[in-house]
Protein backbone atom coordinates (compact mmCIF):
# COMPACT_ATOMS: atom_id res chain seq x y z
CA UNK A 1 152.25 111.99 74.74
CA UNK A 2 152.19 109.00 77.62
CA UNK A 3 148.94 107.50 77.03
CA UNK A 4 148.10 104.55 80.09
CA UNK A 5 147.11 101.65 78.92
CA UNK A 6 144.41 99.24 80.61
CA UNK A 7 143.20 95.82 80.87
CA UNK A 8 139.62 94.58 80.40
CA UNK A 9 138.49 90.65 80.87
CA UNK A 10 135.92 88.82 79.96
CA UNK A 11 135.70 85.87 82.26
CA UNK A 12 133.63 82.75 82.76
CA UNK A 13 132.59 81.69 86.41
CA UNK A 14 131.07 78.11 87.19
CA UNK A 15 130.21 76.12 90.31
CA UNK A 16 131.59 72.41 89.47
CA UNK A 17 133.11 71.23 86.30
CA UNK A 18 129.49 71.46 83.67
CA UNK A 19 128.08 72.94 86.17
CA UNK A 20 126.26 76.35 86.30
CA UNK A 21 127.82 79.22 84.04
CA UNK A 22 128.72 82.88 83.95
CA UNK A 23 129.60 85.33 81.95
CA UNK A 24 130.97 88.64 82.65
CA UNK A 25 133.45 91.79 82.18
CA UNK A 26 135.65 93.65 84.30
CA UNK A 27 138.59 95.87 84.53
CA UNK A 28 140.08 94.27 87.19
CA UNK A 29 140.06 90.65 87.31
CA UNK A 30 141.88 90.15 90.93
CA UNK A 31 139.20 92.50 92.87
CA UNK A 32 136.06 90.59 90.66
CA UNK A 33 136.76 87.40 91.72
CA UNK A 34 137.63 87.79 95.08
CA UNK A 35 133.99 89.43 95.09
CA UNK A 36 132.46 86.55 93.82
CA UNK A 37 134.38 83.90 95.93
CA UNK A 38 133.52 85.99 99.11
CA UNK A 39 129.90 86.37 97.52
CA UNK A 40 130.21 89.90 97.75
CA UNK A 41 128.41 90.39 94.52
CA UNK A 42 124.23 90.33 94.74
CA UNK A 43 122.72 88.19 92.11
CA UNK A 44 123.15 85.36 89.86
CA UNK A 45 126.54 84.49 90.76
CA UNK A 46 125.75 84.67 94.58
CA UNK A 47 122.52 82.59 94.27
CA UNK A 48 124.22 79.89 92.65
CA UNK A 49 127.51 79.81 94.46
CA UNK A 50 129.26 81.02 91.21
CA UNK A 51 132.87 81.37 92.88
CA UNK A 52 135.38 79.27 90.07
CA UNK A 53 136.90 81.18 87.60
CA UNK A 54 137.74 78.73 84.95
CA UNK A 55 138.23 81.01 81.86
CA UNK A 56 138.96 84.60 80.74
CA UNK A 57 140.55 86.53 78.12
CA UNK A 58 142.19 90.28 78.53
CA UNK A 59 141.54 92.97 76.15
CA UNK A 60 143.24 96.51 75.61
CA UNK A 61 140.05 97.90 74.38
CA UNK A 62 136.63 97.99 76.71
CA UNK A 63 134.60 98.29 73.59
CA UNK A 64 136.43 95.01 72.53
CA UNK A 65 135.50 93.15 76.17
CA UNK A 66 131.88 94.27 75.79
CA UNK A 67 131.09 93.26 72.62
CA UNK A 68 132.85 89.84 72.98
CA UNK A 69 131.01 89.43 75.89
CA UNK A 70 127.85 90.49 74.66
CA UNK A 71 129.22 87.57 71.62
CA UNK A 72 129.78 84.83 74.10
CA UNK A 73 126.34 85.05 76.19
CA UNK A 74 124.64 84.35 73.09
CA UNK A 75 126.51 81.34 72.50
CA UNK A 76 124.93 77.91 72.79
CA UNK A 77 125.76 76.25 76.25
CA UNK A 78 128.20 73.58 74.21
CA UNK A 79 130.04 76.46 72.66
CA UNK A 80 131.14 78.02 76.21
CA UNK A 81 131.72 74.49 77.69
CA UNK A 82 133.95 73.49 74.52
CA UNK A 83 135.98 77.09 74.77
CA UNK A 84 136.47 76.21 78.94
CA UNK A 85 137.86 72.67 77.86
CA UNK A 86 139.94 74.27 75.33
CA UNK A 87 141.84 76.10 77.83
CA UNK A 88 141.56 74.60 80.73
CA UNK A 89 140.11 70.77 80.35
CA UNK A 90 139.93 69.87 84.18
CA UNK A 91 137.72 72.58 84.97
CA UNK A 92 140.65 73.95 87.38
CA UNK A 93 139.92 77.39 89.40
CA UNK A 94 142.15 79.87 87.87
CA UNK A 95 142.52 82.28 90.70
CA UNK A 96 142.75 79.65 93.45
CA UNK A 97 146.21 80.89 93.78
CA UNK A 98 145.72 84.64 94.02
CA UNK A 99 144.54 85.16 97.53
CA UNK A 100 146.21 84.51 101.06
């Protein structure tokens, strides 16, 4: 049997390098931040001009992306800011690329 496989993401949004943060999930990480850059999304991310993507993770398994999601918003500020440096130390927008 041909079973399709998917993609989930857990991804972390910010204004500025330590700036405001954001966590979220999605199954389509292209289409969700091109919402938030175009502040198509109502909300947190909109009031604060949420529109860099500057960390996320894929997962095979929704139940997987929610729960490390639900993880990482419990997470002391420090903990998401030393995970972001981890990967990606200057703070660079990962999906400033993707778009015409």
């Amino acid at each position: 049997m041909f079973k399709i496989s998917h993609q989930y993401y857990v991804y972390i949004l910010s204004n500025k390098k330590n700036g405001t943060l954001y966590i979220g999930m999605t199954n389509d990480m292209e289409r969700r931040a091109f919402e938030h850059k175009n502040q198509l999304v109502e909300g947190f991310t909109k009031k604060y001009k949420l529109d860099k993507l500057v960390y996320f993770e894929s997962y095979q398994y929704v139940n997987d992306a929610i729960l490390r999601e639900k993880r990482m918003k419990k997470w002391k500020r420090q903990w998401k800011i030393n995970l972001i440096v981890e990967e990606n130390p200057s703070w660079e927008d990962l999906a400033k690329d993707w778009y015409d």
